[in-house]
ModelCIF file with pLDDT and N, C-alpha, C, O atoms, coordinates in Angstrom:
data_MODEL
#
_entry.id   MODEL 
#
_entity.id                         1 
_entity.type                       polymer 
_entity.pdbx_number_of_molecules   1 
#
_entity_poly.entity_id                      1 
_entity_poly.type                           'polypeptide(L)' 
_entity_poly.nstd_linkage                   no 
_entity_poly.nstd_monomer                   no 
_entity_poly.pdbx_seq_one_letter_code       
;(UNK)(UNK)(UNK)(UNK)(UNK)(UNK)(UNK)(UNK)(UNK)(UNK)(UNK)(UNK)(UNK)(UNK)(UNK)(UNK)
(UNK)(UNK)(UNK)(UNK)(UNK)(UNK)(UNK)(UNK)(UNK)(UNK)(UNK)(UNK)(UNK)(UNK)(UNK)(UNK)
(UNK)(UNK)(UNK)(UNK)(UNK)(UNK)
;
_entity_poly.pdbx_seq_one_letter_code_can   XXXXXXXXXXXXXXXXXXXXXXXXXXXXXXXXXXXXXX 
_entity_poly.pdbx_strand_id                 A 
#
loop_
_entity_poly_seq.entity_id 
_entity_poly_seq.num 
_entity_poly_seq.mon_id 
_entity_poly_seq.hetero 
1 1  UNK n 
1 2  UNK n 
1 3  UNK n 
1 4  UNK n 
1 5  UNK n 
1 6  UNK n 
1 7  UNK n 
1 8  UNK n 
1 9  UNK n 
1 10 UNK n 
1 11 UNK n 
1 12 UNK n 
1 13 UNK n 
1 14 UNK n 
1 15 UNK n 
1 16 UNK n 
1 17 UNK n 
1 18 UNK n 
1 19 UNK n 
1 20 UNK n 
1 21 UNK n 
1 22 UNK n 
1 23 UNK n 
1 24 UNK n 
1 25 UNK n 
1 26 UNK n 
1 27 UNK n 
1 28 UNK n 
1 29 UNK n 
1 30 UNK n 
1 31 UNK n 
1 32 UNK n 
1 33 UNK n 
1 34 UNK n 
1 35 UNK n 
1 36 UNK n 
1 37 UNK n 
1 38 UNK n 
#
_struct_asym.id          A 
_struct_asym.entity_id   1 
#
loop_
_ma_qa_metric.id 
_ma_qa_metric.mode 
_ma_qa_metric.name 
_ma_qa_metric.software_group_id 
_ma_qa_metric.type 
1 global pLDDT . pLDDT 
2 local  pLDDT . pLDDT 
#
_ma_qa_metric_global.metric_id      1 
_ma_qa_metric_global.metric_value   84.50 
_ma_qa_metric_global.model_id       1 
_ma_qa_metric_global.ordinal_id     1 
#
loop_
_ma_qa_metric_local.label_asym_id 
_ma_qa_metric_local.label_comp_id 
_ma_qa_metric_local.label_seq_id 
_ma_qa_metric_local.metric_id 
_ma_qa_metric_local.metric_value 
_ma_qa_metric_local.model_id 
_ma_qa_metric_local.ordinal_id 
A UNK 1  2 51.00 1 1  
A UNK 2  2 50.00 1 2  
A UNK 3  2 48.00 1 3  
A UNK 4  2 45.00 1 4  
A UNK 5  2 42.00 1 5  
A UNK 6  2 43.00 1 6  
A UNK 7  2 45.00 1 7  
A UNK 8  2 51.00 1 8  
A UNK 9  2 53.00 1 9  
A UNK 10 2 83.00 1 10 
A UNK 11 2 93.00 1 11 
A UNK 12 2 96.00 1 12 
A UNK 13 2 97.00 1 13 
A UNK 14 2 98.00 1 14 
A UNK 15 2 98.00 1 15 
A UNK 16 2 98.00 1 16 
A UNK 17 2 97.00 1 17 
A UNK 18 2 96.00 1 18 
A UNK 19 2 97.00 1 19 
A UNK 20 2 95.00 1 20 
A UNK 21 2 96.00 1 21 
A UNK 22 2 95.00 1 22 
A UNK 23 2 96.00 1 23 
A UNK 24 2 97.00 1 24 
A UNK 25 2 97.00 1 25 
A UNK 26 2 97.00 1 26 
A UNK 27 2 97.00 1 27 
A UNK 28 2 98.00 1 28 
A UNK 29 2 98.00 1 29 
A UNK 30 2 97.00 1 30 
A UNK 31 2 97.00 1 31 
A UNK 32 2 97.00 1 32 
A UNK 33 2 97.00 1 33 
A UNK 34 2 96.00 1 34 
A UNK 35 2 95.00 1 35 
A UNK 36 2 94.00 1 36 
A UNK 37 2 96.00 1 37 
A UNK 38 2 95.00 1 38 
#
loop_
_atom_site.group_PDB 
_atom_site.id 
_atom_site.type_symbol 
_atom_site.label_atom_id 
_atom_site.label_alt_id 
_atom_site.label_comp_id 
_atom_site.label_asym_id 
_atom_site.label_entity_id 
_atom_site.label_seq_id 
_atom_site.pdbx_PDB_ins_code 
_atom_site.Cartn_x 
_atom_site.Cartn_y 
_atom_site.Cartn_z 
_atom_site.occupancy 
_atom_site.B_iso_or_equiv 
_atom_site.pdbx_formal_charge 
_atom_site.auth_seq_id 
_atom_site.auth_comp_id 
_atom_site.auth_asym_id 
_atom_site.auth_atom_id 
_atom_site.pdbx_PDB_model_num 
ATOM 1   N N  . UNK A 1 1  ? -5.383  -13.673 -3.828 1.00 51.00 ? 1  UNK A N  1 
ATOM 2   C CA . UNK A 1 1  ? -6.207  -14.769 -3.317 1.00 51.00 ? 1  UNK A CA 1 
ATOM 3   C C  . UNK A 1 1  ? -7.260  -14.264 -2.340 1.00 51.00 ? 1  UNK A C  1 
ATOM 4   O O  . UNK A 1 1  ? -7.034  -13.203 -1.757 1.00 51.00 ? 1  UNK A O  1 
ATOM 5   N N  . UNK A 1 2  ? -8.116  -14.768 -2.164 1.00 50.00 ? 2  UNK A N  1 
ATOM 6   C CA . UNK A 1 2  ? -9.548  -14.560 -1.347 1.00 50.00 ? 2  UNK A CA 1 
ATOM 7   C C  . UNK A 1 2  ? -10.138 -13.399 -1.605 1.00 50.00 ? 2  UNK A C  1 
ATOM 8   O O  . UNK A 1 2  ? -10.981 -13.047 -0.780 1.00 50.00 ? 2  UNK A O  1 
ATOM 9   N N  . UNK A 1 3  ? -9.852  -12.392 -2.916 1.00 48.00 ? 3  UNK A N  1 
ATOM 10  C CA . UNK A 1 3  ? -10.591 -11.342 -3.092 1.00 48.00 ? 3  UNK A CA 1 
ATOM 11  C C  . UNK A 1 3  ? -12.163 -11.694 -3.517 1.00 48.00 ? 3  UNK A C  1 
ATOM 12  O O  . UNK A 1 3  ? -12.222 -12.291 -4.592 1.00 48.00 ? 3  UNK A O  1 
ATOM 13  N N  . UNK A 1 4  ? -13.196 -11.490 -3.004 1.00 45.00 ? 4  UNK A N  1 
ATOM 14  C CA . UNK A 1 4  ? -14.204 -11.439 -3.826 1.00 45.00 ? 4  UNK A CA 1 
ATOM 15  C C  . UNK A 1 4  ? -14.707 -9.985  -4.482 1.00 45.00 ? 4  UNK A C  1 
ATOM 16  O O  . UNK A 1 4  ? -13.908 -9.244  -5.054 1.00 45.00 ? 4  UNK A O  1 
ATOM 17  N N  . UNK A 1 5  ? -15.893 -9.716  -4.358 1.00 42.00 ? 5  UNK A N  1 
ATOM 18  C CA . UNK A 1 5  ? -16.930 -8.695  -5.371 1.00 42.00 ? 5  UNK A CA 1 
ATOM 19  C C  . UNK A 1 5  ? -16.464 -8.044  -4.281 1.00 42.00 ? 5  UNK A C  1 
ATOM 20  O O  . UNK A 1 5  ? -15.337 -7.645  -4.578 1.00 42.00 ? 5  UNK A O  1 
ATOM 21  N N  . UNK A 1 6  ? -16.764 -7.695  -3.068 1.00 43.00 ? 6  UNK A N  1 
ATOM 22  C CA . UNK A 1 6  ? -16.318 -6.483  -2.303 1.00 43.00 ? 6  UNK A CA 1 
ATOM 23  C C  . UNK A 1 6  ? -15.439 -6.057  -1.665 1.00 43.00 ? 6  UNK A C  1 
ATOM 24  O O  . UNK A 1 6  ? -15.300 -5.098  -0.907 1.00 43.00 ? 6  UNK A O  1 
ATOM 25  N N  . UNK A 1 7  ? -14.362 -7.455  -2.298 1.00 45.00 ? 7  UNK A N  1 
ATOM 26  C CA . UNK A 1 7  ? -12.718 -7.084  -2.299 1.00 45.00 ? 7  UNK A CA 1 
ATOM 27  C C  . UNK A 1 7  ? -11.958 -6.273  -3.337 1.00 45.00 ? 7  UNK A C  1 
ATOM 28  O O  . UNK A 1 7  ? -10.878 -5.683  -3.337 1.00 45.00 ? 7  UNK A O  1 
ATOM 29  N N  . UNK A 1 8  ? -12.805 -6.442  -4.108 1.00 51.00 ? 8  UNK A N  1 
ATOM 30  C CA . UNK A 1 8  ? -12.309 -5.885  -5.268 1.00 51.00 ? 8  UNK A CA 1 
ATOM 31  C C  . UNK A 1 8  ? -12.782 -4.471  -5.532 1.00 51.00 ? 8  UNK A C  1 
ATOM 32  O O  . UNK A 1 8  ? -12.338 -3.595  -6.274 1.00 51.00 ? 8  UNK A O  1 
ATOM 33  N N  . UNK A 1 9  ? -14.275 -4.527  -4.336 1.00 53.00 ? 9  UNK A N  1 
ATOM 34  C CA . UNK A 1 9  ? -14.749 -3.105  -4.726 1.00 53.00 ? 9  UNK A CA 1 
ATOM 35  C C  . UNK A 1 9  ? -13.707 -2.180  -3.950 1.00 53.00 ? 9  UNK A C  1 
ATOM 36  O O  . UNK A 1 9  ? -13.630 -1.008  -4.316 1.00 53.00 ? 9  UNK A O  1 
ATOM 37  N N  . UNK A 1 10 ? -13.158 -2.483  -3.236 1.00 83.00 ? 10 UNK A N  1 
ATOM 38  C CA . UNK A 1 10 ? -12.617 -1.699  -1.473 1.00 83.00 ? 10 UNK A CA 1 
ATOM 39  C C  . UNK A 1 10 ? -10.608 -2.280  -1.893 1.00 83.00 ? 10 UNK A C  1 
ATOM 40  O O  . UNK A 1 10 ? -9.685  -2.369  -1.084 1.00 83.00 ? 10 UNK A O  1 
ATOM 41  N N  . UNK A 1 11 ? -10.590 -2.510  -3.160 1.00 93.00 ? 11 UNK A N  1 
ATOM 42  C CA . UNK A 1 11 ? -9.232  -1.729  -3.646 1.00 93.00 ? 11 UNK A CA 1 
ATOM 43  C C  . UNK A 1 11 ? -8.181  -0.905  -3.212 1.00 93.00 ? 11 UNK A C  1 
ATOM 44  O O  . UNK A 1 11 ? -8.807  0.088   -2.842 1.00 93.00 ? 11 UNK A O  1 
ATOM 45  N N  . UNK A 1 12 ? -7.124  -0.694  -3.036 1.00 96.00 ? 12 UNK A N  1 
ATOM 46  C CA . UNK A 1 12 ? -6.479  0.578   -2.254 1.00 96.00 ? 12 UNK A CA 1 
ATOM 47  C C  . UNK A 1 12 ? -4.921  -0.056  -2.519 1.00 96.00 ? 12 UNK A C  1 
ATOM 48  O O  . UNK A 1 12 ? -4.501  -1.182  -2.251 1.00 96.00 ? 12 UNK A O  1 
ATOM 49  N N  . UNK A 1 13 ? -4.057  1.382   -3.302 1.00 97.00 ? 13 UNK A N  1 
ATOM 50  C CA . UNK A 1 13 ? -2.765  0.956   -4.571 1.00 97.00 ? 13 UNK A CA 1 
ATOM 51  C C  . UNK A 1 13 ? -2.355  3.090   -3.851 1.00 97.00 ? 13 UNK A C  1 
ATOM 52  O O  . UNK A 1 13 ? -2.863  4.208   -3.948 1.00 97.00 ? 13 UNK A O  1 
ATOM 53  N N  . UNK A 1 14 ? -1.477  2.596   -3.380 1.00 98.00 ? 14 UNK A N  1 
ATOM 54  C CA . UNK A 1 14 ? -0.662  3.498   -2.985 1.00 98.00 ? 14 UNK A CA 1 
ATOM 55  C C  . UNK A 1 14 ? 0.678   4.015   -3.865 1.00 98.00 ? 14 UNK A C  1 
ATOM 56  O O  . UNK A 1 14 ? 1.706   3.345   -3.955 1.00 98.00 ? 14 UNK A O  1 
ATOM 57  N N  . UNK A 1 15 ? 0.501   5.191   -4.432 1.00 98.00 ? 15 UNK A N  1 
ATOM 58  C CA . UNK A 1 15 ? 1.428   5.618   -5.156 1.00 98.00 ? 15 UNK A CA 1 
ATOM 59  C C  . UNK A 1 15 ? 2.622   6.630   -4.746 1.00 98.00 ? 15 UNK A C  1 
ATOM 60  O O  . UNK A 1 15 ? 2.409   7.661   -4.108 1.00 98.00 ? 15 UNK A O  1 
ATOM 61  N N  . UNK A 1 16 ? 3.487   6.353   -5.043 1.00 98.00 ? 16 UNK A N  1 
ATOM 62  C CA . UNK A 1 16 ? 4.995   6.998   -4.400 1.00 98.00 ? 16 UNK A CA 1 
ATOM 63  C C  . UNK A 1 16 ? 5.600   8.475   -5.583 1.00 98.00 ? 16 UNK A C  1 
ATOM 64  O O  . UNK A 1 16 ? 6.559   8.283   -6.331 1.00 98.00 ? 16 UNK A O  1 
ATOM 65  N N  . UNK A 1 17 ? 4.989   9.605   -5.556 1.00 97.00 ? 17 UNK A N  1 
ATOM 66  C CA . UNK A 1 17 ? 5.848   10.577  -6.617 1.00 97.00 ? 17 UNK A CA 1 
ATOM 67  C C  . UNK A 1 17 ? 6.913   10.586  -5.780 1.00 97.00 ? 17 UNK A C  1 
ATOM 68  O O  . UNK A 1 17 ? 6.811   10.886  -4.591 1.00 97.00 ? 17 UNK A O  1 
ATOM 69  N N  . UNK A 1 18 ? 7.859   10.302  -6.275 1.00 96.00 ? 18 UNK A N  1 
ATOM 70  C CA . UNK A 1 18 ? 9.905   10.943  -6.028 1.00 96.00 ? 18 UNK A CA 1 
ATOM 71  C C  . UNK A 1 18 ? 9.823   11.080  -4.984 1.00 96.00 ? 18 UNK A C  1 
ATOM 72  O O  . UNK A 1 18 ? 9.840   12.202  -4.477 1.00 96.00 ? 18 UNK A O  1 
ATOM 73  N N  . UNK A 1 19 ? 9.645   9.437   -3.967 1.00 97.00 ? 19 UNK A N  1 
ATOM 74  C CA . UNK A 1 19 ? 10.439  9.994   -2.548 1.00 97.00 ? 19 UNK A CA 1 
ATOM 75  C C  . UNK A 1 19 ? 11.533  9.355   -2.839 1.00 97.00 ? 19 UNK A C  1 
ATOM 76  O O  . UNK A 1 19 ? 11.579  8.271   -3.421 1.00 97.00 ? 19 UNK A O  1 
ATOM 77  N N  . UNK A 1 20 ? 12.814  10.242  -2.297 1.00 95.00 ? 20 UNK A N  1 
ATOM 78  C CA . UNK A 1 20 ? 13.898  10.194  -2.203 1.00 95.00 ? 20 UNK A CA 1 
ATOM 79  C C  . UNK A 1 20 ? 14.745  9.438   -1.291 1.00 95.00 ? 20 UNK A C  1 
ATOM 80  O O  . UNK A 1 20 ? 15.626  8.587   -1.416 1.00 95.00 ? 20 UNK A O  1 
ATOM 81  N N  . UNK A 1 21 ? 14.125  10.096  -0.252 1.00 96.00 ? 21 UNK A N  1 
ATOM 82  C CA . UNK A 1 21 ? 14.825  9.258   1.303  1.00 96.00 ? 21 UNK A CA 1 
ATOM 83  C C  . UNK A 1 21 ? 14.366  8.051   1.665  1.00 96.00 ? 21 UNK A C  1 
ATOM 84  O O  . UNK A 1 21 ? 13.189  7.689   1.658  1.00 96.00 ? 21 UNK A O  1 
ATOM 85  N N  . UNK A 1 22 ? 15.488  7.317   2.040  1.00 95.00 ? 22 UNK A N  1 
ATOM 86  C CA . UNK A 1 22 ? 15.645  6.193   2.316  1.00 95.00 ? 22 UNK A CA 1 
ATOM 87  C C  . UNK A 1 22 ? 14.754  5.417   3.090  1.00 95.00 ? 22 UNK A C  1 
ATOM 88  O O  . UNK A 1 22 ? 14.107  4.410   2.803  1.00 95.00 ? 22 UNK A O  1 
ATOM 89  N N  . UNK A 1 23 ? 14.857  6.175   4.271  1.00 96.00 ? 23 UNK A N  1 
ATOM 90  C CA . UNK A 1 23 ? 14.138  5.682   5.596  1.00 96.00 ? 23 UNK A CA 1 
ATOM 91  C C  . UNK A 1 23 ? 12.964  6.058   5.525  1.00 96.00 ? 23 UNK A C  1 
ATOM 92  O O  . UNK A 1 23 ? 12.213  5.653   6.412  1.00 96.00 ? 23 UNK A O  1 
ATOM 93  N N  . UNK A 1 24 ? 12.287  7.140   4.231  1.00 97.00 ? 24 UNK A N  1 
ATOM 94  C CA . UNK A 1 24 ? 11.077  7.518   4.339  1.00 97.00 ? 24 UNK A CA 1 
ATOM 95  C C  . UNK A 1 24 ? 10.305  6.174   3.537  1.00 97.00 ? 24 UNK A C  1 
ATOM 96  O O  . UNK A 1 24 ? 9.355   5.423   3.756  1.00 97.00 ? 24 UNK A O  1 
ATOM 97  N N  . UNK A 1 25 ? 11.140  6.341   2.685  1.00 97.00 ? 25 UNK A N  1 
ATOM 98  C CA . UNK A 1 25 ? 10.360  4.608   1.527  1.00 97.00 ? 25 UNK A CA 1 
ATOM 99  C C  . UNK A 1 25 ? 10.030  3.883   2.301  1.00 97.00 ? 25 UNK A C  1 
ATOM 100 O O  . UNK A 1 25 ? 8.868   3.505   2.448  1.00 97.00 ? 25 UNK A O  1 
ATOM 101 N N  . UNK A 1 26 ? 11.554  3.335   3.346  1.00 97.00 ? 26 UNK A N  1 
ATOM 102 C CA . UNK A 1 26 ? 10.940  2.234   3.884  1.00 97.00 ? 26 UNK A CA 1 
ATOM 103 C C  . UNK A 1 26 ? 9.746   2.231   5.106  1.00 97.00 ? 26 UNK A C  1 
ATOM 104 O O  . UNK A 1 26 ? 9.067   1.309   5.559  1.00 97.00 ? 26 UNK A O  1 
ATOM 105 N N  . UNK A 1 27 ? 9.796   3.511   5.392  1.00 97.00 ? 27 UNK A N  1 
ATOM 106 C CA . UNK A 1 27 ? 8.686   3.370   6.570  1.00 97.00 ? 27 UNK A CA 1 
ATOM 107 C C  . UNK A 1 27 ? 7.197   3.631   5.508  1.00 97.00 ? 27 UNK A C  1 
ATOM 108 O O  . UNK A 1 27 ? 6.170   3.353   6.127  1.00 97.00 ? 27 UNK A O  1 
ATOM 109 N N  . UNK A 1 28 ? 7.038   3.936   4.576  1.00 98.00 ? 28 UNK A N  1 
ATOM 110 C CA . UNK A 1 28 ? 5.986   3.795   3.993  1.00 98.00 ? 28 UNK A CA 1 
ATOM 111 C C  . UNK A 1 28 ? 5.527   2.797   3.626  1.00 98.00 ? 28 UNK A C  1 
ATOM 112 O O  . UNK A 1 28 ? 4.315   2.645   3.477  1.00 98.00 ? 28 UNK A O  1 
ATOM 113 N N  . UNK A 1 29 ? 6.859   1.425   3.282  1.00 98.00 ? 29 UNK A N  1 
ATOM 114 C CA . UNK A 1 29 ? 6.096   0.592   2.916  1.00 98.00 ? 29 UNK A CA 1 
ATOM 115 C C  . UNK A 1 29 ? 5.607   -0.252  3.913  1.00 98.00 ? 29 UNK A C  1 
ATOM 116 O O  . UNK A 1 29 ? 4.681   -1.052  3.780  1.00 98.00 ? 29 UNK A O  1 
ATOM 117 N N  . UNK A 1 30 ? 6.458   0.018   5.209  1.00 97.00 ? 30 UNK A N  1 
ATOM 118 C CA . UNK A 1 30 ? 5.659   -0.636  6.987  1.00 97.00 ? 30 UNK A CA 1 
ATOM 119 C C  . UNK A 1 30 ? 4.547   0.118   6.896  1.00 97.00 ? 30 UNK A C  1 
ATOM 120 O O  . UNK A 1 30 ? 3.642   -0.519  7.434  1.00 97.00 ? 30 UNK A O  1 
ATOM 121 N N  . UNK A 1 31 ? 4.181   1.074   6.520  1.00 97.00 ? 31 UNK A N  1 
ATOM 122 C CA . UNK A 1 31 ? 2.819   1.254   7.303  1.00 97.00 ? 31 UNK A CA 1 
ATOM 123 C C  . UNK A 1 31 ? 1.884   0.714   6.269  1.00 97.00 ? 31 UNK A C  1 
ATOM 124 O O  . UNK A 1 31 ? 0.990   -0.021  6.687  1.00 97.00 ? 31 UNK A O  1 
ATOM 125 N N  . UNK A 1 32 ? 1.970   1.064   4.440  1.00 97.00 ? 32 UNK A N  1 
ATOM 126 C CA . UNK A 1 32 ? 1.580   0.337   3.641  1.00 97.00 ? 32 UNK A CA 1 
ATOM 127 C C  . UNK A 1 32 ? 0.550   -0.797  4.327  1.00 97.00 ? 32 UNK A C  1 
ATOM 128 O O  . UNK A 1 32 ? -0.581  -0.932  4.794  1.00 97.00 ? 32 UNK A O  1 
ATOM 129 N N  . UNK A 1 33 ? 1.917   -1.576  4.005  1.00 97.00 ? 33 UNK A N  1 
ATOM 130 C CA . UNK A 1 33 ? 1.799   -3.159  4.228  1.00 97.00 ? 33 UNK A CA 1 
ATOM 131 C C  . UNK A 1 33 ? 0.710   -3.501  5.568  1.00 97.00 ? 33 UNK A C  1 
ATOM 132 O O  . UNK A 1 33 ? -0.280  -4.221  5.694  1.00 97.00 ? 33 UNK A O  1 
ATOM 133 N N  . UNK A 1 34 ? 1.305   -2.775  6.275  1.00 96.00 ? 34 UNK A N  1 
ATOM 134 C CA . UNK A 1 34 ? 0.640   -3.068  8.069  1.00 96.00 ? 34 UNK A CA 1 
ATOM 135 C C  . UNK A 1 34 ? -0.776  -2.315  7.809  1.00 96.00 ? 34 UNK A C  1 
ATOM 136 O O  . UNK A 1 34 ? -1.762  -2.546  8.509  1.00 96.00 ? 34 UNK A O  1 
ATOM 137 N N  . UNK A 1 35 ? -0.777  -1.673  7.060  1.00 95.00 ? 35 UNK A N  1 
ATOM 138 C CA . UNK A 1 35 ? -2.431  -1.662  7.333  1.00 95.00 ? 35 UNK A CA 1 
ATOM 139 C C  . UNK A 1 35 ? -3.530  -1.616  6.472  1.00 95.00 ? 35 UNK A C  1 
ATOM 140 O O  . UNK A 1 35 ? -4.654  -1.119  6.542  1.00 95.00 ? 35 UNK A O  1 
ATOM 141 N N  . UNK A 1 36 ? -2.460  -2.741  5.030  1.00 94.00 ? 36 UNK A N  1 
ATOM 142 C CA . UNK A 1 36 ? -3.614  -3.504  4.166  1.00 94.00 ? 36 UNK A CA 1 
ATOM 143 C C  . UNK A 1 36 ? -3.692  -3.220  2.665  1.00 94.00 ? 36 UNK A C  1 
ATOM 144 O O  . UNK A 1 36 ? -4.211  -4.007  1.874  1.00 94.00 ? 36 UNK A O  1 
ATOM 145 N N  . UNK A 1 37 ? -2.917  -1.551  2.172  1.00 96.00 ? 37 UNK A N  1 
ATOM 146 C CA . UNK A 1 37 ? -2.500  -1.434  1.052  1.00 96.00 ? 37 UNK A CA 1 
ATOM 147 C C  . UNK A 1 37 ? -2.179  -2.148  0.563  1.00 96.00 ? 37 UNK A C  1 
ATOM 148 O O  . UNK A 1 37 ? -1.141  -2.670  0.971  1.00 96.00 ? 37 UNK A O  1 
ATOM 149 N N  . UNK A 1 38 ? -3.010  -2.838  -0.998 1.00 95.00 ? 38 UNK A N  1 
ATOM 150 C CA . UNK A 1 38 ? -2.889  -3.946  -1.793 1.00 95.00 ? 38 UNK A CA 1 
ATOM 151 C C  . UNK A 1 38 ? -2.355  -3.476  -2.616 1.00 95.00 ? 38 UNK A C  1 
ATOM 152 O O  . UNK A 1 38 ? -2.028  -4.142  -3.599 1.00 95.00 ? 38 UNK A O  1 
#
C-alpha cells in the first residue's frame, strides 16, 4: 500500500544464503524491518 513510481523505483528485498543461527535470523529481521527492507 502507498507505493507509488518512486516507491517502486527505491525497492530493497533482502536475501538470507544459509544463516543458521538462531539469534542471527532474528536480529536480521529487527534490523530488516526497522529500517524499511520491503
Amino acid at each position: 500500500p502507498g507505493h507509488g513510481e518512486s516507491g517502486r523505483r527505491q525497492r530493497l528485498w533482502l536475501v538470507l544464503e544459509h544463516i543458521q543461527d538462531p539469534m542471527n535470523l532474528g536480529a536480521l529481521l529487527r534490523a530488516a524491518y526497522f529500517l524499511g527492507v520491503d
